[in-house]
Protein backbone atom coordinates (compact mmCIF):
# COMPACT_ATOMS: atom_id res chain seq x y z
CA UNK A 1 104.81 85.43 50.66
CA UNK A 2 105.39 87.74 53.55
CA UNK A 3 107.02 86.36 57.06
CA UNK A 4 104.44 87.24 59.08
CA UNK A 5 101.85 85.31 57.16
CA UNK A 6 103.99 82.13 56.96
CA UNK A 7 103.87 82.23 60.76
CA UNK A 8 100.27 82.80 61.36
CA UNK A 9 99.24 79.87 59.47
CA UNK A 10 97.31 76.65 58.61
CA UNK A 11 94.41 76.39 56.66
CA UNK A 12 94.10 76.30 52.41
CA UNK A 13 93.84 79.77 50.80
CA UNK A 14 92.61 78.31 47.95
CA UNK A 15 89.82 76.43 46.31
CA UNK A 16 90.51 73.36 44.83
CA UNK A 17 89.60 71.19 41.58
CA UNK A 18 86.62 69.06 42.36
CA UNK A 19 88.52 66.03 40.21
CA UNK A 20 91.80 64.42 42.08
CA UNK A 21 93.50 64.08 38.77
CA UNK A 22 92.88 67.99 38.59
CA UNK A 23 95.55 67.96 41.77
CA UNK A 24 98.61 68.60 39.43
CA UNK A 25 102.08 68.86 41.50
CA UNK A 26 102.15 72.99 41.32
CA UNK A 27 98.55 73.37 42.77
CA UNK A 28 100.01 71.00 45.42
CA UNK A 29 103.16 73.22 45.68
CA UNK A 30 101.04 76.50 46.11
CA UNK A 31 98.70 74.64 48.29
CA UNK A 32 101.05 74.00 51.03
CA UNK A 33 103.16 77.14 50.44
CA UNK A 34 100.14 79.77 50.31
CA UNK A 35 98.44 79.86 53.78
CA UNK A 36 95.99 82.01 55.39
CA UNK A 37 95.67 83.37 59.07
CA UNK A 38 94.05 81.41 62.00
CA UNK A 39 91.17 82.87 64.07
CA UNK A 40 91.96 83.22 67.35
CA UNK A 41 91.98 80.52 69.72
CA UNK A 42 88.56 80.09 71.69
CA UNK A 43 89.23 80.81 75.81
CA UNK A 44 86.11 81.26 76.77
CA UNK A 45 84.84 78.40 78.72
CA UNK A 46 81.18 78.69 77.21
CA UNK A 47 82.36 76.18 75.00
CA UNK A 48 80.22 72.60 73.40
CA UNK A 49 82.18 70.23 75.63
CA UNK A 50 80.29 71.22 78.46
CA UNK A 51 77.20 69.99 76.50
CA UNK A 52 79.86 66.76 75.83
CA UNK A 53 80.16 66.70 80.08
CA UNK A 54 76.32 67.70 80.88
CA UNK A 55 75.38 64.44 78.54
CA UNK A 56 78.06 62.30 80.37
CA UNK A 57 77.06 62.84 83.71
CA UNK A 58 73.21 62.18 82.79
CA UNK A 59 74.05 58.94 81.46
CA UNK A 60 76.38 57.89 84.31
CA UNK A 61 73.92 58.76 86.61
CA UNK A 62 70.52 57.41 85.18
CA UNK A 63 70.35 54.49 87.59
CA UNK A 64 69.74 57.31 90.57
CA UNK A 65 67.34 59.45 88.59
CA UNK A 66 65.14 57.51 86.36
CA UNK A 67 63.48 56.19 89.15
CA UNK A 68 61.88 59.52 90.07
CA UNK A 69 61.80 60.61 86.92
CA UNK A 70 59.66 57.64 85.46
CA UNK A 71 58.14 56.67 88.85
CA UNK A 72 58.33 53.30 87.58
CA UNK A 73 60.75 51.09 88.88
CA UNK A 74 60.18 48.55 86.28
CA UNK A 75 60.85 50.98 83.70
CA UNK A 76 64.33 51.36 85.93
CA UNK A 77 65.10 47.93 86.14
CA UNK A 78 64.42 47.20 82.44
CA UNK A 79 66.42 50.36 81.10
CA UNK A 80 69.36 49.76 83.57
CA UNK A 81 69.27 45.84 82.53
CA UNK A 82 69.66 47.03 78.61
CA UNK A 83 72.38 49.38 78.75
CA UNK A 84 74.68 46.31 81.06
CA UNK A 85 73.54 43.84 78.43
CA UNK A 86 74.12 46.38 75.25
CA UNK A 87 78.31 46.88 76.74
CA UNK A 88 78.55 43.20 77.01
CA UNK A 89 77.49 43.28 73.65
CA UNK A 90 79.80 45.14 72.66
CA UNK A 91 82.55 43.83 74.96
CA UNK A 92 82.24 40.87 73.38
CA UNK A 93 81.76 41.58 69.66
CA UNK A 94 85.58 43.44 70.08
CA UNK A 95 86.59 40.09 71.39
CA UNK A 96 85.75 38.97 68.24
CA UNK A 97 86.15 41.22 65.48
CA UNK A 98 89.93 40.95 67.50
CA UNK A 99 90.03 37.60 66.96
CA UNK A 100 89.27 38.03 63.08
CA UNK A 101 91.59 40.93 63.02
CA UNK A 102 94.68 39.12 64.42
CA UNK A 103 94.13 35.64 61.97
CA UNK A 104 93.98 38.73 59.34
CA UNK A 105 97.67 39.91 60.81
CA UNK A 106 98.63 37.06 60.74
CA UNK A 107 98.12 36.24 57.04
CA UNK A 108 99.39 40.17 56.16
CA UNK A 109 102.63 39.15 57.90
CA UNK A 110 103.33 36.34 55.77
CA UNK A 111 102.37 37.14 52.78
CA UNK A 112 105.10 39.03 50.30
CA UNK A 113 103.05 42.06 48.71
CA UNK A 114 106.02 43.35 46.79
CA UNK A 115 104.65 41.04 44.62
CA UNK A 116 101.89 42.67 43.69
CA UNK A 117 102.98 45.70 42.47
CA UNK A 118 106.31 46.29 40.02
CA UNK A 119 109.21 47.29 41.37
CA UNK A 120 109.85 50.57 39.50
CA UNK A 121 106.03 52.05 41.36
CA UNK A 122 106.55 55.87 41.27
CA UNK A 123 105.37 56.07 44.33
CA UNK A 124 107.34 57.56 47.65
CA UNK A 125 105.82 57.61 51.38
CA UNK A 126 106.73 60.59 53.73
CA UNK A 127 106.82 59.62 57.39
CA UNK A 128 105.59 62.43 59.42
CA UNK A 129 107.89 61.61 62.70
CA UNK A 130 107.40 64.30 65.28
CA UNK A 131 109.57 64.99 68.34
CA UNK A 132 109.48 66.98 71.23
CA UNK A 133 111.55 66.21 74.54
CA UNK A 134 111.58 62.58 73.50
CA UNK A 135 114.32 60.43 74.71
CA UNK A 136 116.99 59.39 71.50
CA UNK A 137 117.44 56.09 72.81
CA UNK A 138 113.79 55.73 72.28
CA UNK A 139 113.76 58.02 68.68
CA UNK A 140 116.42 55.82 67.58
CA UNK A 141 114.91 52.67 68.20
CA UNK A 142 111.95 53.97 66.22
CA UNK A 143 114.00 55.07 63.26
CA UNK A 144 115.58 51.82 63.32
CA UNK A 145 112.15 49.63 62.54
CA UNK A 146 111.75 52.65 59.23
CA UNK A 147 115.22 51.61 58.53
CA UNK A 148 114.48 48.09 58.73
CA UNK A 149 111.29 48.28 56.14
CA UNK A 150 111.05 46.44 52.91
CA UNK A 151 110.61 49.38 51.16
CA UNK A 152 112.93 51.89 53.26
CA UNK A 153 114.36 53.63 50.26
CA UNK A 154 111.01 54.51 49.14
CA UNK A 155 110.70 56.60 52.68
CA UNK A 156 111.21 60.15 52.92
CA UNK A 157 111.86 60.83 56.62
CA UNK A 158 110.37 63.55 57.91
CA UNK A 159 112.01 64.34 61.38
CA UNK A 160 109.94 67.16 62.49
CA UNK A 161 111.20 68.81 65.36
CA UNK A 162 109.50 71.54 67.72
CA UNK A 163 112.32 74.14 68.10
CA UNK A 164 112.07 73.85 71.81
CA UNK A 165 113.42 70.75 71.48
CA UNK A 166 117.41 70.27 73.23
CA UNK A 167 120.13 69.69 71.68
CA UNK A 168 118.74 70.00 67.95
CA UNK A 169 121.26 69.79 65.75
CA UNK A 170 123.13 67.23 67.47
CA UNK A 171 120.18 65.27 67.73
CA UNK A 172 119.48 65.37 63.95
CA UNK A 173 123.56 64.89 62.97
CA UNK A 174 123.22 61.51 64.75
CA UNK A 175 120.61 60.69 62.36
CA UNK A 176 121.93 61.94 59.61
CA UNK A 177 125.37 60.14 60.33
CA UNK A 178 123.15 56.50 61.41
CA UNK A 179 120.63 56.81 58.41
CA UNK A 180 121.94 58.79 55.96
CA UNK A 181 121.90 56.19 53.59
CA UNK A 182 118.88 54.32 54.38
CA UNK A 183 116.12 56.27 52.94
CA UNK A 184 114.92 58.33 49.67
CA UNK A 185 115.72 61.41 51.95
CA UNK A 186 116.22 63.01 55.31
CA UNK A 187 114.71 66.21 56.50
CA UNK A 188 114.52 67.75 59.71
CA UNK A 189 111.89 70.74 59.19
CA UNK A 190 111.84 72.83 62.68
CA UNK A 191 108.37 74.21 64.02
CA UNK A 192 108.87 77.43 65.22
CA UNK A 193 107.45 77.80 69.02
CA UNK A 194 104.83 80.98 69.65
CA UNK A 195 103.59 81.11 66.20
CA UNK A 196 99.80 83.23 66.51
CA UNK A 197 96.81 81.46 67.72
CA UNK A 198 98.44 77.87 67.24
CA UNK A 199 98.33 75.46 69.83
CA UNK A 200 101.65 73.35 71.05
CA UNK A 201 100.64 69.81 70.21
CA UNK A 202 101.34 67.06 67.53
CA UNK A 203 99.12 68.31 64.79
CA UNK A 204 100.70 71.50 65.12
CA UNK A 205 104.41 70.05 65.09
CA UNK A 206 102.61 67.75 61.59
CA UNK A 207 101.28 70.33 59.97
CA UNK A 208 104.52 72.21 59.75
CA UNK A 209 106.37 69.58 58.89
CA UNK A 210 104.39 68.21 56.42
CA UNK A 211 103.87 70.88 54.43
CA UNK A 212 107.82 71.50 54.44
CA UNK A 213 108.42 67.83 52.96
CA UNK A 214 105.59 68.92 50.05
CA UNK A 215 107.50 71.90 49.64
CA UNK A 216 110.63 69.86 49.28
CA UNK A 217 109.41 67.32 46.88
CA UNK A 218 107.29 69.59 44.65
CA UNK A 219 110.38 72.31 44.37
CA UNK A 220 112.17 69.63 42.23
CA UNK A 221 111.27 69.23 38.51
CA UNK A 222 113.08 66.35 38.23
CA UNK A 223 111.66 64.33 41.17
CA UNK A 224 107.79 65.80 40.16
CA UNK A 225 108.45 64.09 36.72
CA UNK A 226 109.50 60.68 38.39
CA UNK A 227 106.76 60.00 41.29
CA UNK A 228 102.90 59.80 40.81
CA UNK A 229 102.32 58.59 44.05
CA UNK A 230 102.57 60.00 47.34
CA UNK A 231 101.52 58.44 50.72
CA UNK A 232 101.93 59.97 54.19
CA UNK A 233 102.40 58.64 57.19
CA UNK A 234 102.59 60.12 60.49
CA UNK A 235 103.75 58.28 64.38
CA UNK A 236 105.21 59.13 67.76
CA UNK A 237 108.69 59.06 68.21
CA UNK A 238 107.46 55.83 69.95
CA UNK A 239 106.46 53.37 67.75
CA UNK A 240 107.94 50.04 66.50
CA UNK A 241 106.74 49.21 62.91
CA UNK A 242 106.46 45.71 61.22
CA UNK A 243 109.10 45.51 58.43
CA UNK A 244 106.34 44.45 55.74
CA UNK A 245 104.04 47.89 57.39
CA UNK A 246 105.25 50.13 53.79
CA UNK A 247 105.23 46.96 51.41
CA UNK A 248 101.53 46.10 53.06
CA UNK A 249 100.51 49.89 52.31
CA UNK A 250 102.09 50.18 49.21
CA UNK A 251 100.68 46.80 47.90
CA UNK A 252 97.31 48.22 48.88
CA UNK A 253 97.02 51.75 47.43
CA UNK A 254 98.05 50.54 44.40
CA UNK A 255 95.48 48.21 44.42
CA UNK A 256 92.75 50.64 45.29
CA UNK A 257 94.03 52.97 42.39
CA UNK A 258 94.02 50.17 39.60
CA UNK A 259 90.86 49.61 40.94
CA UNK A 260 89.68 52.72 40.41
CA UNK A 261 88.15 52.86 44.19
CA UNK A 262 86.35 56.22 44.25
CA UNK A 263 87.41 56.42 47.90
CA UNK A 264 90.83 55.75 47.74
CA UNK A 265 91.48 59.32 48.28
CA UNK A 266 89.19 59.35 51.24
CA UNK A 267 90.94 56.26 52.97
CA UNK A 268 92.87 56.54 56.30
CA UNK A 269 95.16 52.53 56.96
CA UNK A 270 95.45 52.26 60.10
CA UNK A 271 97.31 48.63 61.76
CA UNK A 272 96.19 47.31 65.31
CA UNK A 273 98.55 49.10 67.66
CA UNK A 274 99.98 46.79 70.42
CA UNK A 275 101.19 48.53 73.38
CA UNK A 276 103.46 45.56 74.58
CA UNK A 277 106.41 47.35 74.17
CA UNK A 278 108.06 46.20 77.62
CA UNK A 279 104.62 46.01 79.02
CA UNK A 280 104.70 43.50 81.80
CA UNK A 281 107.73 45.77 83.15
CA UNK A 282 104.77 48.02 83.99
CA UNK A 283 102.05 48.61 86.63
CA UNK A 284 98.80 47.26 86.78
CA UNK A 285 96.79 50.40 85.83
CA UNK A 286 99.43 51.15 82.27
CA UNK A 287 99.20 47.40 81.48
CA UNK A 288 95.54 47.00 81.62
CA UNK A 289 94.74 50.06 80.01
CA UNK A 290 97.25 49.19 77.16
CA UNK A 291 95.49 45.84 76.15
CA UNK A 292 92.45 47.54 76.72
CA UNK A 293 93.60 50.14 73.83
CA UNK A 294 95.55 47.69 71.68
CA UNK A 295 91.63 45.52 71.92
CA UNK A 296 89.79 48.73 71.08
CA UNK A 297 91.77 49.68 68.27
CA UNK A 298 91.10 45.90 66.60
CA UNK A 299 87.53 45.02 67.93
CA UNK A 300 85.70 48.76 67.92
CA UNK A 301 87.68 51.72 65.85
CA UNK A 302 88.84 50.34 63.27
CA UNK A 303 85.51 47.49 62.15
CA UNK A 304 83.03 50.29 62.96
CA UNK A 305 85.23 53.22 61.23
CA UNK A 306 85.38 55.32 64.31
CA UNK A 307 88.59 57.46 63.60
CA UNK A 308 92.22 56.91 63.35
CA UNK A 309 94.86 56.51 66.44
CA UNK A 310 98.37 57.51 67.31
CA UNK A 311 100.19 56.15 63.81
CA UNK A 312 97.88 56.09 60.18
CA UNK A 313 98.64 56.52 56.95
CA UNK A 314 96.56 58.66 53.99
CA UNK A 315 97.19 60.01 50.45
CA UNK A 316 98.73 63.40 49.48
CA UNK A 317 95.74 63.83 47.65
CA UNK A 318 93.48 63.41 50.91
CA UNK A 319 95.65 65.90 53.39
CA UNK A 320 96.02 68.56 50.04
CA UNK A 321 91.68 68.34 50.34
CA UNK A 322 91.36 68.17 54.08
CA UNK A 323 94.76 71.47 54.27
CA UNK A 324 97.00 68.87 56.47
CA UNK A 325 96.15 69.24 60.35
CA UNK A 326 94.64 72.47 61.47
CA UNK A 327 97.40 73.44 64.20
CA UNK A 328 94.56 74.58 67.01
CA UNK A 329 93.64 71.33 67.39
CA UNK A 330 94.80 69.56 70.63
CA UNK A 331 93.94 65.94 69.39
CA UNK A 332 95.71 64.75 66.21
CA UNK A 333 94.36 61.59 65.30
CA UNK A 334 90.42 62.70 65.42
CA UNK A 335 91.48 66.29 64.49
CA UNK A 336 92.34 64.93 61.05
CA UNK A 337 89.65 63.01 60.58
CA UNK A 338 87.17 66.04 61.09
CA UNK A 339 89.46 68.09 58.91
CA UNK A 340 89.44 66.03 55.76
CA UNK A 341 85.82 65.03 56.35
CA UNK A 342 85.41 68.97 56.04
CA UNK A 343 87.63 69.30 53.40
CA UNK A 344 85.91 66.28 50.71
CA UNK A 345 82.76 66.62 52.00
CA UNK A 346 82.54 62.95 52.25
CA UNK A 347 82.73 60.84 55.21
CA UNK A 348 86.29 59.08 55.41
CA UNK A 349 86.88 55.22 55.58
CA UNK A 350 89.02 53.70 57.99
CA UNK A 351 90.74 50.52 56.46
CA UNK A 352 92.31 48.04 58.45
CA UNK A 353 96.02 47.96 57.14
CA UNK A 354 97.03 43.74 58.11
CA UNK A 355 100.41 44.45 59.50
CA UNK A 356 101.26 45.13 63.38
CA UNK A 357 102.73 48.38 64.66
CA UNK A 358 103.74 48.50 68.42
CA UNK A 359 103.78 51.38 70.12
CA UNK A 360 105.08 52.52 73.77
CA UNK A 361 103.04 53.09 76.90
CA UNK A 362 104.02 55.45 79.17
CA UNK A 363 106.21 54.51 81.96
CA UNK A 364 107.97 55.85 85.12
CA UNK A 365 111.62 54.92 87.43
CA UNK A 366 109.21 53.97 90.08
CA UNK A 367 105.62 52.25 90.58
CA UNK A 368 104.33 55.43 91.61
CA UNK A 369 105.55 57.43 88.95
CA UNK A 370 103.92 54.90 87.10
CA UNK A 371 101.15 55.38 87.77
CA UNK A 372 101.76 59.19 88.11
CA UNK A 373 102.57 59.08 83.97
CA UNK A 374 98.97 57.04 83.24
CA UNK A 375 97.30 59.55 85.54
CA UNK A 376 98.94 62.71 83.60
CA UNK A 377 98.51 60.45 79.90
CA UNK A 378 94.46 59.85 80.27
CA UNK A 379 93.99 62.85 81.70
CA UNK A 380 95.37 64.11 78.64
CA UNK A 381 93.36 61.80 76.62
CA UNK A 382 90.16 62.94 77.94
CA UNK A 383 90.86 67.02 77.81
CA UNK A 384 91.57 66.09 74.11
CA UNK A 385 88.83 63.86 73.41
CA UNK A 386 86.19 67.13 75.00
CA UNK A 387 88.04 69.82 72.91
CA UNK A 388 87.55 67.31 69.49
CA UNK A 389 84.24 67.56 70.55
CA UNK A 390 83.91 70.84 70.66
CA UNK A 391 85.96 71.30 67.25
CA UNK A 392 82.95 69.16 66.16
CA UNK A 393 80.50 70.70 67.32
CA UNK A 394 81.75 74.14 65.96
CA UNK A 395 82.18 73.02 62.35
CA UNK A 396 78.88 71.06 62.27
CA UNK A 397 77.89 73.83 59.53
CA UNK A 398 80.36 72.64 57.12
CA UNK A 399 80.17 69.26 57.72
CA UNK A 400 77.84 66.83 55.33
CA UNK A 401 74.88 66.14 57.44
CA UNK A 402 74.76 62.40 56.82
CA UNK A 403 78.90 61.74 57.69
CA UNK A 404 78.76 64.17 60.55
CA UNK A 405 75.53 62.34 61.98
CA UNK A 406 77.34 59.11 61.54
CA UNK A 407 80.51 60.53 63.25
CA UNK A 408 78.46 61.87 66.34
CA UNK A 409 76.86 58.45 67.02
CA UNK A 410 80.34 56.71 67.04
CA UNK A 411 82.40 59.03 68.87
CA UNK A 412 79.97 59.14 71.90
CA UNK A 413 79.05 55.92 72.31
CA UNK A 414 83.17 55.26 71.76
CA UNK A 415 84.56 57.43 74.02
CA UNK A 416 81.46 59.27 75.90
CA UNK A 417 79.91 55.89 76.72
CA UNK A 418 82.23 52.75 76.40
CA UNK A 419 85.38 54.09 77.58
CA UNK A 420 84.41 57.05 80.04
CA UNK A 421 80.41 55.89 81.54
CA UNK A 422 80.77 52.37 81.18
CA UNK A 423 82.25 51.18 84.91
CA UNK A 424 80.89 54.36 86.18
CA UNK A 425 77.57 52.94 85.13
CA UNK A 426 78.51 49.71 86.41
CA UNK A 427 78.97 51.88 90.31
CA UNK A 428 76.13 53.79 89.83
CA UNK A 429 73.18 50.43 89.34
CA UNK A 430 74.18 48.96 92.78
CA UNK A 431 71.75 52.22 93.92
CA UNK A 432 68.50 50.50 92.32
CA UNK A 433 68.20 48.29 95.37
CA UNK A 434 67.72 51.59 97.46
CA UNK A 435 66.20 53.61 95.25
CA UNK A 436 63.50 50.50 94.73
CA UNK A 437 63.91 48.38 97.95
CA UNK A 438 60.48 46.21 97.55
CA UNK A 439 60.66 45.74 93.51
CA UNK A 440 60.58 42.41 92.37
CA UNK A 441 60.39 40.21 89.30
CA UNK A 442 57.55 37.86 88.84
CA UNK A 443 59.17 35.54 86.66
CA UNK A 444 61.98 35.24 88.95
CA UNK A 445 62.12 31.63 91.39
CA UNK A 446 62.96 32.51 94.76
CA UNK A 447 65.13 33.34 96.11
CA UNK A 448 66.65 35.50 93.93
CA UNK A 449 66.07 39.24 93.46
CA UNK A 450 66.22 41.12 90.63
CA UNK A 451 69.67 43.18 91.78
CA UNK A 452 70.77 39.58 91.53
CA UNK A 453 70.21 39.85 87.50
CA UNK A 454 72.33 43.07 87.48
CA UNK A 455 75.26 41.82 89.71
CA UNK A 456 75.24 39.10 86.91
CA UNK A 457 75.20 41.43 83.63
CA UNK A 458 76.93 44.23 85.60
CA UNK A 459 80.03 42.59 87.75
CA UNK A 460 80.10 38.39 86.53
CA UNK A 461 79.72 38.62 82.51
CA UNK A 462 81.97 41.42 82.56
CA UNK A 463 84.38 39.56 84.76
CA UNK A 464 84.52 36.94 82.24
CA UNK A 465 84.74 39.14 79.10
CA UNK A 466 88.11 40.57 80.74
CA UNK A 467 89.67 37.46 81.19
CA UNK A 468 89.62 36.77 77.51
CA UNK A 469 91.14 40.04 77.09
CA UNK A 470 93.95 38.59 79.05
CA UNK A 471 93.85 34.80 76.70
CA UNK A 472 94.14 37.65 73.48
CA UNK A 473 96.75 39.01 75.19
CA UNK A 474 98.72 36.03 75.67
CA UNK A 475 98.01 34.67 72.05
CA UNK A 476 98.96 38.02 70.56
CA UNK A 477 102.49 38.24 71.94
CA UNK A 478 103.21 35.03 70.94
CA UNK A 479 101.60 34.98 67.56
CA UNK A 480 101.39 38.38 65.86
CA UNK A 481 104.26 40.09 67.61
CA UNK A 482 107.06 37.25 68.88
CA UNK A 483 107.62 38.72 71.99
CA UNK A 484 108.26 36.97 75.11
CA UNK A 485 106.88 39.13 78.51
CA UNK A 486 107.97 38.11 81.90
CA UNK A 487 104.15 38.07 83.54
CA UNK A 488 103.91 34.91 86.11
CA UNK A 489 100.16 33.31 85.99
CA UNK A 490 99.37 34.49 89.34
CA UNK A 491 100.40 38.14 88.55
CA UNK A 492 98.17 37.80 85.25
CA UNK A 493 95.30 36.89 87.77
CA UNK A 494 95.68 39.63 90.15
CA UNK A 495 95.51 41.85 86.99
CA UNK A 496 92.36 40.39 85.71
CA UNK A 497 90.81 41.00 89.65
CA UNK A 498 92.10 44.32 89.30
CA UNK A 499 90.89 45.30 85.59
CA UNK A 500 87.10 46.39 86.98
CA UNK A 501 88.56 48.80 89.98
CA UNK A 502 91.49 50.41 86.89
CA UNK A 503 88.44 50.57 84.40
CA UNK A 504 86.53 52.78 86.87
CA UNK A 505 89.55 54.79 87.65
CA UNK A 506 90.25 55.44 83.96
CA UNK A 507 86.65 56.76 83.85
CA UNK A 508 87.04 58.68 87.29
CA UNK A 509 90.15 60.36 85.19
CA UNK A 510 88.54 60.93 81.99
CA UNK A 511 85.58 62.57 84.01
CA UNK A 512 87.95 64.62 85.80
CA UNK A 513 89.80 66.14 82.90
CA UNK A 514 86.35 66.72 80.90
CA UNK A 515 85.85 69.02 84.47
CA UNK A 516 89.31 70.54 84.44
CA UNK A 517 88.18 71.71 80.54
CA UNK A 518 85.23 73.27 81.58
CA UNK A 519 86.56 75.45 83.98
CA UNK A 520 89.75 75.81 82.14
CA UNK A 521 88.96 75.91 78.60
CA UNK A 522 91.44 76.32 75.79
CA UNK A 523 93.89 76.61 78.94
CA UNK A 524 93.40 72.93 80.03
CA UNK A 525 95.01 72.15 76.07
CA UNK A 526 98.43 71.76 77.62
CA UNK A 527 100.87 69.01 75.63
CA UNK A 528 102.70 67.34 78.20
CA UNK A 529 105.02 64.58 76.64
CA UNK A 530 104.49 61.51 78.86
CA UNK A 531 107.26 59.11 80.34
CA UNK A 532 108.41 56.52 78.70
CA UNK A 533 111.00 55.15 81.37
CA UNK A 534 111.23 51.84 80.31
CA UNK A 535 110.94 51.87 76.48
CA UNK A 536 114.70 52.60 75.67
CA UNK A 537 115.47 49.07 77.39
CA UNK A 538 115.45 46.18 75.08
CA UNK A 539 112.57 44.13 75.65
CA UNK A 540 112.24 40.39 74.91
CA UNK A 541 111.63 37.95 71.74
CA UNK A 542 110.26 34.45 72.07
């Protein structure tokens, strides 16, 4: 294969057997050697996710419209009154798939799958670590939970550097001289910076690396003779894993495949993510919106099969189908997801994986900065959740028209509705008194009104549901993750008064960056690596 074509690439150039036992080790080997060239990247700004902002801001703003569009104020009331009630709903069925969730952690914790499976498994797991800019202190602390695993000689590390990244070599000669012993393998692919039409983001950095550890196993005869079974893995450089996290998945996989689960090979694990890595060193805004996340991930994404987040782990078999992460994609974690859905046709399952994984939240010298990060971090969040969209959108053709239809309805409601219109729409009811100053309610004793009812389902319930989020919070670091944070009951309050007003800035953020994409386009798909100030400290056990 020519130079040029090995750097213009990232899609399969071939087609594939239909049957997963029909994947034999050298159609593997050509699959992630033989590449084809990318279409260019998109710039104009005539792109789907302004249909994605167009939809947003007619939902955030139906309590100011509908009542001159219906000319019914009733109608208004009643409509307004069952979107509050339907995210309370939903508020407080994540409280409790959460709660079922972390009893489920708690018994995956305990429990010794090694036992389940023999010893000798032919089965090896290639962690997909990527790294930009990102602190050593911090790498190193990752490396040392992979080091730390149960089954840490059944890892092959994957340190997959961007070659912008400083001090390279020296950077990978530490871990070679720290872990060199520790794991089936070390390799430190390098993704070259410029290649054509590829954007600079994680999936790019992935998909490069990935396809280099393929390369590396399936070049062997020796090592293709000895392992059946190979699982992938891919996390930030920030991310603290459970030492059972490769048993659990192990254990689990091989259960599926003695099972003969026909969608074993269409199965992303993903574990709750906890964001409590040195969180109460934080401010208010990065430490709500971390448990907010960490209850998301447990109570909504992962029960309702919404997509994967930050660190997941898959089959070979399902990345050979899907051709590993496309590398224009800005997103990683959904990106994937609508890439193997494309590439098996089928809709993919998300299956809870009963370990915990903590992973950092970005974090700055001062307050401000702080803050500054969690602006620049959801900002980034919300340009990539748009572009996914649009990716979406675009590939709609090849998609199945059942999964896709599925997938639609779950990614707006998740991140159009719940986490961008959802305090927004909270803001925008308190105009229903002025828009209908005389309405009343008939069935309602004197002398309350009917904004009375939405103050109740819009500011009080809501109120209530975030204090438990706080309780969780509380019970999880104790429980599930043994770690002991410095937060003093009356700063815990003042964060619960504050969640509502960093819920509606989070929104205000997210709505700003999906306006910074449509002027911007492609442009606004910038990978900044956030700060992470405080994770390299060492942060307290109970």
């Amino acid at each position: 294969m020519d130079t040029e074509t090995t750097l213009r690439t990232a899609s399969v150039a071939e087609s594939l057997p239909s049957d997963d036992d029909a994947l034999t080790n050298s159609v593997i080997l050509r699959n992630a050697q033989r590449l084809k060239r990318l279409s260019p990247l998109n710039f104009s700004i005539l792109r789907w996710n302004l249909l994605w902002l167009f939809v947003i801001l007619v939902f955030i703003s139906l309590p100011v419209w509908l009542r001159y569009a219906s000319q019914s104020c009733h109608a208004t009331f009643y409509t307004i009154s069952g979107v509050l009630l339907w995210l309370n709903l939903v508020w407080f069925l994540a409280i409790i798939f959460t709660i079922s969730t972390l009893i489920k952690l708690k018994y995956g914790m305990s429990t010794d799958h090694k036992q389940t499976y023999p010893s000798d498994a032919p089965l090896v797991h290639l962690l997909i670590l990527t790294i930009y800019k990102d602190e050593m202190d911090v790498v190193c602390r990752t490396v040392d939970t992979l080091a730390e695993q149960t089954e840490a000689k059944r890892i092959l590390l994957v340190m997959a550097w961007e070659s912008r990244t400083p001090d390279r070599e020296a950077r990978s000669e530490l871990i070679r001289q720290r872990y060199g012993d520790k794991f089936y393998h070390i390799l430190f692919p390098v993704h070259p910076y410029g290649l054509e039409n590829e954007v600079a983001s994680k999936a790019a950095n992935a998909n490069w690396g990935l396809r280099e550890a393929v390369t590396f196993i399936m070049s062997d005869e020796e090592r293709k003779k000895k392992i059946e079974h190979f699982m992938v893995t891919t996390c930030d450089a920030d991310t603290l894993f459970h030492a059972r996290y490769f048993e659990a998945l192990t254990a689990d996989y091989l259960r599926r495949v003695r099972e003969r689960d026909p969608a074993v090979h269409r199965t992303i694990w993903q574990a709750p993510l906890f964001y409590n890595w040195n969180l109460d060193q934080n401010s208010f805004p990065v430490r709500i919106t971390g448990l907010l996340r960490t209850l998301m991930t447990m109570g909504l994404l992962i029960p309702y099969n919404v997509n994967p987040m930050s660190c997941f782990s898959f089959s070979l078999t399902l990345a050979v189908r899907g051709g590993y992460w496309h590398p224009q994609i800005f997103m990683d974690d959904v990106g994937y997801l609508l890439t193997m859905m494309i590439g098996t046709q089928r809709r993919i399952r998300i299956r809870l994986l009963p370990v915990p994984v903590r992973s950092g939240p970005t974090s700055g010298d001062t307050w401000f900065s702080d803050v500054k990060e969690w602006y620049i971090q959801v900002r980034r969040w919300g340009i990539g959740t748009a572009d996914n969209f649009h990716y979406f959108a675009v590939k709609i053709p090849r998609l199945p028209i059942l999964a896709s239809t599925i997938f639609a309805i779950g990614y707006f409601l998740y991140y159009g509705v719940i986490l961008c219109s959802a305090s927004l729409i909270n803001v925008s009811s308190a105009f229903f008194p002025l828009t209908c100053p005389d309405f009343r309610l008939e069935w309602l004793p004197k002398p309350l009104e009917a904004y009375h009812i939405l103050i109740l389902i819009g500011l009080i319930i809501p109120q209530i549901l975030y204090g438990i989020l706080f309780i969780l919070d509380a019970v999880w670091c104790r429980w599930t993750l043994n770690v002991k944070e410095d937060i003093f009951i009356l700063r815990n309050i003042l964060h619960w008064i504050l969640t509502p007003l960093t819920l509606i800035a989070l929104s205000l953020v997210q709505l700003w960056s999906y306006i910074v994409l449509a002027a911007l386009g492609k442009r606004a798909c910038i990978h900044r690596v956030a700060g992470k100030a405080t994770l390299a400290q060492v942060d307290s056990r109970a």
